[in-house]
Protein backbone atom coordinates (compact mmCIF):
# COMPACT_ATOMS: atom_id res chain seq x y z
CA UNK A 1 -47.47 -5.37 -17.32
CA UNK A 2 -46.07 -2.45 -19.37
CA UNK A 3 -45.20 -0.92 -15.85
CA UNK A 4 -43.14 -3.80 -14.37
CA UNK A 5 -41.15 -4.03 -17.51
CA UNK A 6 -40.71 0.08 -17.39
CA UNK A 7 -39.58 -0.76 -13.40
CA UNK A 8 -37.37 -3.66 -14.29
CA UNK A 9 -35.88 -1.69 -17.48
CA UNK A 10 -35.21 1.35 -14.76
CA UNK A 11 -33.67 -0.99 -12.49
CA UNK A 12 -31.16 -2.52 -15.07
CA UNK A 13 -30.04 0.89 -15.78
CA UNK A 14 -29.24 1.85 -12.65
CA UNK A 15 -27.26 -0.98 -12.32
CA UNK A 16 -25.62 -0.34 -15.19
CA UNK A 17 -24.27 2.83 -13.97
CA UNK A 18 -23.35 1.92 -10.92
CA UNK A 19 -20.57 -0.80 -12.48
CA UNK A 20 -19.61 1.77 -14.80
CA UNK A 21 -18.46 4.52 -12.08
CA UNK A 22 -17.32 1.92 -10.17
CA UNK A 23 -14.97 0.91 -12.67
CA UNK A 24 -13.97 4.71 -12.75
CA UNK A 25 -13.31 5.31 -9.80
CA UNK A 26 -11.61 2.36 -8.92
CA UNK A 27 -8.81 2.98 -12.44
CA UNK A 28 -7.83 6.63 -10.51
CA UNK A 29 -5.85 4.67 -8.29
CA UNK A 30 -3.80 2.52 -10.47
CA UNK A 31 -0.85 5.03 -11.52
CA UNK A 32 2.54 4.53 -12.20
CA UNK A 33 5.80 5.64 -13.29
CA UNK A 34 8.62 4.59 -15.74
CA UNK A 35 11.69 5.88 -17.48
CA UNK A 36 15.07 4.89 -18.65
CA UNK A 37 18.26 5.27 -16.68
CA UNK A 38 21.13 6.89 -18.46
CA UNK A 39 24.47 8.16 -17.81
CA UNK A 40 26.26 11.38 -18.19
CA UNK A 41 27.15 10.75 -21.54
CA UNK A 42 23.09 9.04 -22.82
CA UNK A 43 24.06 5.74 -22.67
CA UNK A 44 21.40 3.10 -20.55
CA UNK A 45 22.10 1.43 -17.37
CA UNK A 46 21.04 -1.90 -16.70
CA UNK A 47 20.93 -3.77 -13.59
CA UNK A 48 20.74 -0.03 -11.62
CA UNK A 49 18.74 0.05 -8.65
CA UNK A 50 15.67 2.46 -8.53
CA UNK A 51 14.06 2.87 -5.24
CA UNK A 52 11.07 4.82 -4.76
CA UNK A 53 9.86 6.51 -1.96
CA UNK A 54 6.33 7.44 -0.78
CA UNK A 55 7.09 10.49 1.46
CA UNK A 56 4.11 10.58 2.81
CA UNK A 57 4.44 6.91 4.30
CA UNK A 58 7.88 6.33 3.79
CA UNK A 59 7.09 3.35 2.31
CA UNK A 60 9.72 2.03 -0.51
CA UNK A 61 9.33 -0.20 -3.70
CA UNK A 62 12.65 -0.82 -5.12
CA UNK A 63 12.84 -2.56 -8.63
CA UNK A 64 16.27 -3.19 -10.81
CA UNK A 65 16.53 -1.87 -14.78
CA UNK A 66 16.37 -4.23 -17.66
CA UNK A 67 19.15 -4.37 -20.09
CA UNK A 68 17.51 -1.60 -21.62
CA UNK A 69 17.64 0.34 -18.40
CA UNK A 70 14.01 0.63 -18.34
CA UNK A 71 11.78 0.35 -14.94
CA UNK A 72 8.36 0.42 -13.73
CA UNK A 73 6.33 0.99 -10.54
CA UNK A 74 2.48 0.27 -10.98
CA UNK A 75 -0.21 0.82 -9.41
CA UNK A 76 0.64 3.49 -6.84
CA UNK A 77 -1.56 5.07 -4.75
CA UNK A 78 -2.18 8.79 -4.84
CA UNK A 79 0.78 11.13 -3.16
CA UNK A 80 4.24 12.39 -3.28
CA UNK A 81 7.19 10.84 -4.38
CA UNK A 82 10.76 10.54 -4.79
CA UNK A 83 12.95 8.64 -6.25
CA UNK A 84 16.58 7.18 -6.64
CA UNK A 85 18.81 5.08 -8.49
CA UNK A 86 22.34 3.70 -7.38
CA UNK A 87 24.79 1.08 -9.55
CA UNK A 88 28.09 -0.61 -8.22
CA UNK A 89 30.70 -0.55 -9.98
């Protein structure tokens, strides 16, 4: 009895583990990036355009800034990037 419970008790461990690095090494793929958008003179822009490019892939996200002139990309996958911003006038 007292070596099925040690088996079962071994087993449950394992598992254990196995969720937690899971969980681990599925969060290194959820980066991002952020900032403000400002002008020559430090004041925010809002409603720029921010484009970002994967140069890798070429793949683009483009996203617009808040009143604030904040933005956000999320959950980007590992690799090199650039990025832009353009406002009309």
């Amino acid at each position: 009895m007292r070596q099925n419970i040690f088996r079962l008790s071994t087993l449950l461990g394992c598992l254990v583990l196995t969720v937690l690095f899971s969980t681990v090494g599925n969060a290194q793929f959820r980066a991002g990036i952020q900032g403000t958008v400002t002008d020559n003179a430090g004041s925010v822009v809002p409603g720029a355009t921010v484009t970002l490019t994967n140069k890798e892939t070429n793949q683009t996200q483009t996203t617009q800034t808040s009143d604030a002139g904040f933005y956000r990309f999320s959950a980007l996958t590992p690799g090199t990037y650039s990025i832009s911003v353009e406002k009309q006038d």
